[in-house]
C-alpha atoms as a PDB file:
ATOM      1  CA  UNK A   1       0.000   0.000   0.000  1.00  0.00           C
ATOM      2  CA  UNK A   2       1.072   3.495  -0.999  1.00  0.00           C
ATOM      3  CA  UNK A   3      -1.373   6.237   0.087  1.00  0.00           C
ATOM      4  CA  UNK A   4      -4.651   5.491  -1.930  1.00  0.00           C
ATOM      5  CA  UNK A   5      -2.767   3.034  -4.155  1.00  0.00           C
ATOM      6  CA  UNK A   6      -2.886  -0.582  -2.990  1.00  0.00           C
ATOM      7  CA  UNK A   7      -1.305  -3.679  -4.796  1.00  0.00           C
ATOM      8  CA  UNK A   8      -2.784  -7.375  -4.312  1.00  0.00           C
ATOM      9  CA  UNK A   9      -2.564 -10.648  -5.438  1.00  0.00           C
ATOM     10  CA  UNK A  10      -6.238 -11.295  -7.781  1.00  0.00           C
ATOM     11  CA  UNK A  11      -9.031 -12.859  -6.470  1.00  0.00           C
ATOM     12  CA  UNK A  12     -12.088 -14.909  -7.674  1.00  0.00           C
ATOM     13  CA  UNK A  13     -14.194 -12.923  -5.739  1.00  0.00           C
ATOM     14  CA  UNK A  14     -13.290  -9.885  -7.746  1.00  0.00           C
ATOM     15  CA  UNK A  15     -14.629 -11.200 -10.737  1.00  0.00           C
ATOM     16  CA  UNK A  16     -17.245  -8.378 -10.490  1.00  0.00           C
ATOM     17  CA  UNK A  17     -15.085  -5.258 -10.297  1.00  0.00           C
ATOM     18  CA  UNK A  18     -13.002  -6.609 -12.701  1.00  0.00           C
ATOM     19  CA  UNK A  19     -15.548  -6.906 -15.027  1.00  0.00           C
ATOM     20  CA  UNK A  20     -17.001  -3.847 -15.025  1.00  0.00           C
ATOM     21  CA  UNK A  21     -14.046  -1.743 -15.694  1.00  0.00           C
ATOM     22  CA  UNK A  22     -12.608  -4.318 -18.320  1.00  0.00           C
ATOM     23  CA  UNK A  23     -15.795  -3.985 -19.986  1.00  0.00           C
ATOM     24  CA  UNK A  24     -15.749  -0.324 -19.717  1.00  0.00           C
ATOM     25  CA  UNK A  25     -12.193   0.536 -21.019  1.00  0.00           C
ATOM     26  CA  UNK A  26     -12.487  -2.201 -24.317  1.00  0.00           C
ATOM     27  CA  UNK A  27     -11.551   0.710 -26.520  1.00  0.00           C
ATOM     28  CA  UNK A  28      -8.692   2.432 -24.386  1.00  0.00           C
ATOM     29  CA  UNK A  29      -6.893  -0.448 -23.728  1.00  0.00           C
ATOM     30  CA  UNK A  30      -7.603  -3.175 -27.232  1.00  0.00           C
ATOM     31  CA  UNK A  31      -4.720  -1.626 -29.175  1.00  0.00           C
ATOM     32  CA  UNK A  32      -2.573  -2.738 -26.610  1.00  0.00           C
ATOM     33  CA  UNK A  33      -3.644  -5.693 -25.221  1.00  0.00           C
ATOM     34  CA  UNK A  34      -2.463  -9.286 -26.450  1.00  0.00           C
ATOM     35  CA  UNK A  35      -3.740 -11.711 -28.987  1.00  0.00           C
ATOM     36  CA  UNK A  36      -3.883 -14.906 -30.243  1.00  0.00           C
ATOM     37  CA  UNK A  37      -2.240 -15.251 -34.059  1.00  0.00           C
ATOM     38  CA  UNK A  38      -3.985 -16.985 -36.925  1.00  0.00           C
ATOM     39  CA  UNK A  39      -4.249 -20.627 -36.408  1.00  0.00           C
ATOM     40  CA  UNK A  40      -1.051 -22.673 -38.008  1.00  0.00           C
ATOM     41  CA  UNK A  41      -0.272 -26.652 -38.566  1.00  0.00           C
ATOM     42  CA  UNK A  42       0.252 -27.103 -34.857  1.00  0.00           C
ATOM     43  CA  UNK A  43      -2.849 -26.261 -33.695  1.00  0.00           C
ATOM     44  CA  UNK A  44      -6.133 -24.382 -33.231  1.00  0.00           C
ATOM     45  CA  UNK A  45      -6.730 -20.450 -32.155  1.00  0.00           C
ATOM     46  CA  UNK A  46      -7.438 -20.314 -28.404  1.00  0.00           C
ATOM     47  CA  UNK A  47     -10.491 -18.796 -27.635  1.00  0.00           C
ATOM     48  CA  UNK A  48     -10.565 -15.597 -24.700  1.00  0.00           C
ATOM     49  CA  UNK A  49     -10.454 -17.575 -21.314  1.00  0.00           C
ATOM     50  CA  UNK A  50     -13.493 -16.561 -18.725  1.00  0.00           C
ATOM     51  CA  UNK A  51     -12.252 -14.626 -15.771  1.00  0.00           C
ATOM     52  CA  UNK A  52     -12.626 -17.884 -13.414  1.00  0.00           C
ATOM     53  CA  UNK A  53      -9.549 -19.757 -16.039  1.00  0.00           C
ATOM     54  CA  UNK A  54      -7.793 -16.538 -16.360  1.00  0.00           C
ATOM     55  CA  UNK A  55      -7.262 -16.588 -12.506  1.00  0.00           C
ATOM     56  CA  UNK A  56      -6.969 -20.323 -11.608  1.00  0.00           C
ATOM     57  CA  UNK A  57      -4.291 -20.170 -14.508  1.00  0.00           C
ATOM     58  CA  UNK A  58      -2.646 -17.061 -12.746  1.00  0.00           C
ATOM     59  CA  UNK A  59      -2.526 -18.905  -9.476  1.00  0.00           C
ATOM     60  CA  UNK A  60      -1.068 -22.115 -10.863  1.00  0.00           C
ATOM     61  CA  UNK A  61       1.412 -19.962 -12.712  1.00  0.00           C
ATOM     62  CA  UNK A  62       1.909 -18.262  -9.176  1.00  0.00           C
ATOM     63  CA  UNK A  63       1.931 -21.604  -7.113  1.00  0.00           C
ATOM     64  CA  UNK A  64       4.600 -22.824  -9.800  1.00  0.00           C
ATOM     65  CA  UNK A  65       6.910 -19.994  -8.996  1.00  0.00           C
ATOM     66  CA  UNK A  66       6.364 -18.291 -12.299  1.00  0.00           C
ATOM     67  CA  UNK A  67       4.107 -15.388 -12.011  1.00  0.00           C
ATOM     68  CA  UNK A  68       3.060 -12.402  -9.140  1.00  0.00           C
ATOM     69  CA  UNK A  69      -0.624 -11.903 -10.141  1.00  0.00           C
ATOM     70  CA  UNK A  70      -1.723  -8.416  -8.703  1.00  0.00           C
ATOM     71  CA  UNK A  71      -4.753  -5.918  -9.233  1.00  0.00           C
ATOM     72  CA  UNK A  72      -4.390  -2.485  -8.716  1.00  0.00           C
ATOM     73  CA  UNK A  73      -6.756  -0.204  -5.909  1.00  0.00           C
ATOM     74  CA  UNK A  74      -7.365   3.212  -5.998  1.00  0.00           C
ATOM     75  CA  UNK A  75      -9.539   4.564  -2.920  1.00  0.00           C
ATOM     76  CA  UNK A  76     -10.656   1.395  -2.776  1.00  0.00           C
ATOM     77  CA  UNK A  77     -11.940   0.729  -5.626  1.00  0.00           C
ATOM     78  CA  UNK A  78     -10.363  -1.607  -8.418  1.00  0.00           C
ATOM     79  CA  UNK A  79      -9.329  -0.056 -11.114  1.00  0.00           C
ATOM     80  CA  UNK A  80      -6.489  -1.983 -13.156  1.00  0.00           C
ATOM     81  CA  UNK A  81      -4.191  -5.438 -13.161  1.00  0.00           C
ATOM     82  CA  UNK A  82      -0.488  -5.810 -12.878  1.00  0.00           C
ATOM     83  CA  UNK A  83       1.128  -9.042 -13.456  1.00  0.00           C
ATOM     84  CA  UNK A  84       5.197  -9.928 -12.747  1.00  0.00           C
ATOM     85  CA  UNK A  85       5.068 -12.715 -15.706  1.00  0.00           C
ATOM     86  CA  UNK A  86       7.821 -14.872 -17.017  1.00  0.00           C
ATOM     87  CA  UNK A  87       9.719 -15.124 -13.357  1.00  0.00           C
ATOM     88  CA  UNK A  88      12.927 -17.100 -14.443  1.00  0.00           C
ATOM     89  CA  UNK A  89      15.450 -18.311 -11.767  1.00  0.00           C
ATOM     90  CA  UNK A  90      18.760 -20.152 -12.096  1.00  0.00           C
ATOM     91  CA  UNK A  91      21.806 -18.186 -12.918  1.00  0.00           C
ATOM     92  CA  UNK A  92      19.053 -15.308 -14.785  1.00  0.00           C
ATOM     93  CA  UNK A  93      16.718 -14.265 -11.571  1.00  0.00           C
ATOM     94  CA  UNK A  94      14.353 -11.995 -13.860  1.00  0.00           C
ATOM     95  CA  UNK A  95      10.737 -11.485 -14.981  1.00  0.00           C
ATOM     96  CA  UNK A  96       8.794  -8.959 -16.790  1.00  0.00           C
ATOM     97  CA  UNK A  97       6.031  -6.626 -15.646  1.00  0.00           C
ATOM     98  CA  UNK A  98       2.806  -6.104 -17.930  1.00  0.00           C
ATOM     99  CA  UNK A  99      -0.279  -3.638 -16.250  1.00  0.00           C
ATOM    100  CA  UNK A 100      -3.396  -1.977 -17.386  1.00  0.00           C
ATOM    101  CA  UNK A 101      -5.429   0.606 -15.470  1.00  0.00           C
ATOM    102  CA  UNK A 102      -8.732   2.756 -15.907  1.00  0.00           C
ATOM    103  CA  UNK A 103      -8.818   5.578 -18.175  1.00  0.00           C
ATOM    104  CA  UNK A 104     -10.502   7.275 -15.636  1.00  0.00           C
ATOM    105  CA  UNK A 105      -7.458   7.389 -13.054  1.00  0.00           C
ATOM    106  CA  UNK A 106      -4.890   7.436 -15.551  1.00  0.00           C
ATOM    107  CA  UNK A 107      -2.743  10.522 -15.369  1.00  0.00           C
ATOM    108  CA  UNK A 108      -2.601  10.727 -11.367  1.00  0.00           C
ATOM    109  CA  UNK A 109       0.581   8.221 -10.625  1.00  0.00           C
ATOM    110  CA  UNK A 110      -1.178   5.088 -10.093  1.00  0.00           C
ATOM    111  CA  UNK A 111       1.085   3.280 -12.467  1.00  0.00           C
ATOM    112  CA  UNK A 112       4.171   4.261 -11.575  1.00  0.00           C
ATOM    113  CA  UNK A 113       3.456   3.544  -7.980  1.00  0.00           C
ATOM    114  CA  UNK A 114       2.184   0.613  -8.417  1.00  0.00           C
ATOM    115  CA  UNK A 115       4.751  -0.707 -10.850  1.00  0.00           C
ATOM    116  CA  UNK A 116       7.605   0.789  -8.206  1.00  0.00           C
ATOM    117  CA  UNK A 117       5.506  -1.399  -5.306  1.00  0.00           C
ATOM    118  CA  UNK A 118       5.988  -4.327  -7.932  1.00  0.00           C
ATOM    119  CA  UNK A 119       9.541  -4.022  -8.635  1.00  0.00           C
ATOM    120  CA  UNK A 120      10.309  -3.655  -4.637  1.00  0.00           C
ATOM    121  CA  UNK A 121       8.573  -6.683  -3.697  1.00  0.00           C
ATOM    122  CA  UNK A 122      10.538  -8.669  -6.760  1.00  0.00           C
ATOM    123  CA  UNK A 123      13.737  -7.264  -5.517  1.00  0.00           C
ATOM    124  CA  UNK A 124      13.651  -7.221  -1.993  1.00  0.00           C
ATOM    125  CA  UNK A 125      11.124  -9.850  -1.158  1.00  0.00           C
ATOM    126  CA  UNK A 126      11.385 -12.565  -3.944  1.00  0.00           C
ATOM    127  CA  UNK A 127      14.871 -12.186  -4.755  1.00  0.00           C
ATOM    128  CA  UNK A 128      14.886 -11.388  -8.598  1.00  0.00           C
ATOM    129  CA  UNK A 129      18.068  -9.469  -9.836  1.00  0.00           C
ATOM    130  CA  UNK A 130      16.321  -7.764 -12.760  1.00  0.00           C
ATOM    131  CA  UNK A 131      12.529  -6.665 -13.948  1.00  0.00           C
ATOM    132  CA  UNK A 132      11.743  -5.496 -18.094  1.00  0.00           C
ATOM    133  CA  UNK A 133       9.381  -3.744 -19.204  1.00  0.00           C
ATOM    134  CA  UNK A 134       8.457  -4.446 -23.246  1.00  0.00           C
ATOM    135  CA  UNK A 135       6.573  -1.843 -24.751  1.00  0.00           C
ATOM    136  CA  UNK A 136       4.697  -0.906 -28.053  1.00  0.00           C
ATOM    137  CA  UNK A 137       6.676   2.238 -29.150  1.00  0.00           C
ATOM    138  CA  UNK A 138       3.180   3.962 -30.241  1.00  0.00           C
ATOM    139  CA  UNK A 139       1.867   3.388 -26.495  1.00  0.00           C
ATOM    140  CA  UNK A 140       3.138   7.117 -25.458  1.00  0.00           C
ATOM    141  CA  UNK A 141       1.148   6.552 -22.004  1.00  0.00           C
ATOM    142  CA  UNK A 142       2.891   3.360 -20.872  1.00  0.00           C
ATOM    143  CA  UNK A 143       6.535   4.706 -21.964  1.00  0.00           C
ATOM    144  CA  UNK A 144       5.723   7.780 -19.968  1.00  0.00           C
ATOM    145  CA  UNK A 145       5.368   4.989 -16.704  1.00  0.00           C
ATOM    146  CA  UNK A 146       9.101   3.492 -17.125  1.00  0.00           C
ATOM    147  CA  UNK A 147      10.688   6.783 -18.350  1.00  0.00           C
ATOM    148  CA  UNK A 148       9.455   8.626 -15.097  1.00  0.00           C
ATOM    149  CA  UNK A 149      10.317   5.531 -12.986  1.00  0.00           C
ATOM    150  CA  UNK A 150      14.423   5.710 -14.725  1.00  0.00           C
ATOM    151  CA  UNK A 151      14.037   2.575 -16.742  1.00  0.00           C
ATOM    152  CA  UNK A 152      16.893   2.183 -18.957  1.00  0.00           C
ATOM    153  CA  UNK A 153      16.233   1.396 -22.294  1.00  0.00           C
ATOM    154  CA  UNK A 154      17.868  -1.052 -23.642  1.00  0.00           C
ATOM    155  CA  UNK A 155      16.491  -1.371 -27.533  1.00  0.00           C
ATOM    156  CA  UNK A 156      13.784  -2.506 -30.155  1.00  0.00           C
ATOM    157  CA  UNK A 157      12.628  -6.089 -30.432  1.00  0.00           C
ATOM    158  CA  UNK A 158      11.104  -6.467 -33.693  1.00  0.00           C
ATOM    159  CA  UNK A 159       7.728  -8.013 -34.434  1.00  0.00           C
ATOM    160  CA  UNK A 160       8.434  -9.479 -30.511  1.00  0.00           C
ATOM    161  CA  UNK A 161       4.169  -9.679 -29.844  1.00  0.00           C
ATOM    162  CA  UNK A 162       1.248 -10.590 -31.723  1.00  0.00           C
ATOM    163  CA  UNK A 163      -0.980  -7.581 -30.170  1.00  0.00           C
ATOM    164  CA  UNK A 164      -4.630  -6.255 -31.516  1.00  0.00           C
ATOM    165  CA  UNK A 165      -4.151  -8.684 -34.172  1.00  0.00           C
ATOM    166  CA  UNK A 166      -0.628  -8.657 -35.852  1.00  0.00           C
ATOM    167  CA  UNK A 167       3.002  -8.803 -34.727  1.00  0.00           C
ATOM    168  CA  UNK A 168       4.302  -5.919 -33.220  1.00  0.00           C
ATOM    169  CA  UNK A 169       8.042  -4.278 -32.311  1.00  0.00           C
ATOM    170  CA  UNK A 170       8.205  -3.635 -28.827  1.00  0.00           C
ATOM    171  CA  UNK A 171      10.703  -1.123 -26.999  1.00  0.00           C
ATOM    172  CA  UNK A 172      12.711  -3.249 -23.662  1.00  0.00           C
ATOM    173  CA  UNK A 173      13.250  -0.988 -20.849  1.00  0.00           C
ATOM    174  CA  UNK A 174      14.796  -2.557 -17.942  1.00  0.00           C
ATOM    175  CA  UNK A 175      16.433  -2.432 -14.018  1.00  0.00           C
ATOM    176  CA  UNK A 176      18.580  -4.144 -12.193  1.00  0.00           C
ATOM    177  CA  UNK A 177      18.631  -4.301  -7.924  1.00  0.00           C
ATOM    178  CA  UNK A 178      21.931  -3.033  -7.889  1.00  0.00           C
ATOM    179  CA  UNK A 179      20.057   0.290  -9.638  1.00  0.00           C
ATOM    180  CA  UNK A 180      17.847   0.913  -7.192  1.00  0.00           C
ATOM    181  CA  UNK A 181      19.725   0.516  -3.588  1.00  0.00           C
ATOM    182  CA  UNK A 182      16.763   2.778  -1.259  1.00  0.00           C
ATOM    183  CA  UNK A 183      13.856   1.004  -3.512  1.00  0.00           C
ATOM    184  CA  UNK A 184      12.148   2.298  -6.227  1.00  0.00           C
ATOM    185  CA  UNK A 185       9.380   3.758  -4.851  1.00  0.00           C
ATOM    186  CA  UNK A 186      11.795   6.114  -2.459  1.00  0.00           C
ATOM    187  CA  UNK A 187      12.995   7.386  -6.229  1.00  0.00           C
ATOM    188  CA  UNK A 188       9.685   7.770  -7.389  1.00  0.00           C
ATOM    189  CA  UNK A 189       8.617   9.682  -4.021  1.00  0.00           C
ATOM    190  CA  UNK A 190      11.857  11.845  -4.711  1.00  0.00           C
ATOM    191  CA  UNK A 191      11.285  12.575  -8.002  1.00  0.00           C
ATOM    192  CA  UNK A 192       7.686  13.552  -7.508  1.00  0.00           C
ATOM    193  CA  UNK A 193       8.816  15.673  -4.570  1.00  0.00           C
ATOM    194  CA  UNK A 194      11.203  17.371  -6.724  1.00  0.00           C
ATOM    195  CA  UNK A 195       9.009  17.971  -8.971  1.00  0.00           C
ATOM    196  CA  UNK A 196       6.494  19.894  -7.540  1.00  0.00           C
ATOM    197  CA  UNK A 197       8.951  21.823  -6.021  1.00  0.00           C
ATOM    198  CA  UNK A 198      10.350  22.993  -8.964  1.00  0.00           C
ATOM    199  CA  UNK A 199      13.993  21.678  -8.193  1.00  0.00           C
ATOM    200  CA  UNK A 200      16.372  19.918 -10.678  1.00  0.00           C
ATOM    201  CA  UNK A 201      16.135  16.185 -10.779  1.00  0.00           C
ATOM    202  CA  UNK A 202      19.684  14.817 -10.091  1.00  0.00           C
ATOM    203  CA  UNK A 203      21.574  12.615 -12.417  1.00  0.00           C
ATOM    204  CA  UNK A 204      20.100   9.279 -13.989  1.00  0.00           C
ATOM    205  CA  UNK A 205      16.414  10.813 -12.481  1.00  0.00           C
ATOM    206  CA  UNK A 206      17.048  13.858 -14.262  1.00  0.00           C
ATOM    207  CA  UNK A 207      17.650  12.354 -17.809  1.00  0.00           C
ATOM    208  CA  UNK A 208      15.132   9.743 -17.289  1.00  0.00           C
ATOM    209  CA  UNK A 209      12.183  11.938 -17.090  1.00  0.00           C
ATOM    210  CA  UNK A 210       9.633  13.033 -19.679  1.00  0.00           C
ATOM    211  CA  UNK A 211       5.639   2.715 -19.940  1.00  0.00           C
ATOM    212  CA  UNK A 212       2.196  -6.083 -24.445  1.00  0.00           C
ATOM    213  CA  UNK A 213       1.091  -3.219 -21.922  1.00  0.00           C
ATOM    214  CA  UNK A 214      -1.768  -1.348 -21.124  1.00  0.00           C
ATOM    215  CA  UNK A 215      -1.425   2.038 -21.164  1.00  0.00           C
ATOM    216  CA  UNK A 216      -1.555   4.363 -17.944  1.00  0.00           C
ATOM    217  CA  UNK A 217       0.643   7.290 -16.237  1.00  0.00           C
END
């Protein structure tokens, strides 16, 4: 929890909630949102799971060691998804974060706080060494998220998702736990600070400033 921002693994019971804003934001957040390519020799399209498979295939994923499952609240009130997907250990220690939120909040920091929340848990709680970030380079919204958070990026991958129904180049952007020693939320807090203050942000926070994924800032 952050102020009005709280973080959680999903539930069934907020089928509901979810639902409803899902439904809601179909246009806003389609463009950006993954799907399934035309069918080839190996097999058959897979049709949209209901939210009841969706979650019990989160929480296997989760149980396996593979996946953080969250939703995003703001004032109580669900209002997006954020998923740490693709948790590898071994010798690698990494995973990638994917989110969506309501157009309705987006614009007031719930992203970034909520990613930062994300990315402190991985590093500090679950032990991973390094979180990306892969990003449509048209989705201005969610590159403003990892650009205000000092993601580095780190280059294009070409035609790396099929997403709204073709393959599509995404941007990586990427940390490491030796980049963030105080947390990334304390930078975010810090850089928001500074900001409404007026003051210069310092160094990397400075030149990082103004992330498939929803879009949100």
């Amino acid at each position: 929890m952050d102020g009005d921002i709280v973080l959680r693994p999903i539930k069934l019971r907020d089928q509901k909630a979810w639902r409803e804003v899902n439904r809601r934001n179909r246009d806003w957040l389609r463009p950006w949102e993954a799907t399934i390519p035309p069918p080839t020799p190996s097999g058959p399209i897979t049709h949209r799971p209901t939210y009841r498979q969706m979650v019990r295939h989160l929480r296997s994923e989760a149980n396996a060691g593979r996946m953080l499952p969250f939703v995003i609240e703001y004032q109580g009130r669900l209002v997006g998804q954020l998923t740490v997907a693709g948790i590898t250990w071994g010798s690698m220690c990494s995973g990638h974060v994917g989110y969506w939120v309501d157009e309705a909040v987006a614009g007031r920091g719930v992203v970034p706080t909520a990613v930062a929340m994300a990315v402190d848990h991985c590093f500090r709680t679950v032990g991973l060494h390094r979180i990306e970030v892969c990003i449509r380079p048209e989705n201005m919204p969610s590159r403003r998220v990892v650009e205000k958070l000092g993601f580095r990026e780190e280059g294009l991958r070409p035609r790396y998702l099929h997403i709204d129904g073709a393959w599509r180049d995404h941007l990586v952007f990427a940390l490491t736990a030796e980049e963030v020693p105080d947390g990334l939320l304390a930078r975010w807090h810090r850089a928001r600070s500074q900001e409404r203050s007026g003051r210069e942000l310092p160094g990397h926070e400075r030149h990082n400033r103004g992330i498939a994924h929803g879009p949100g800032n």
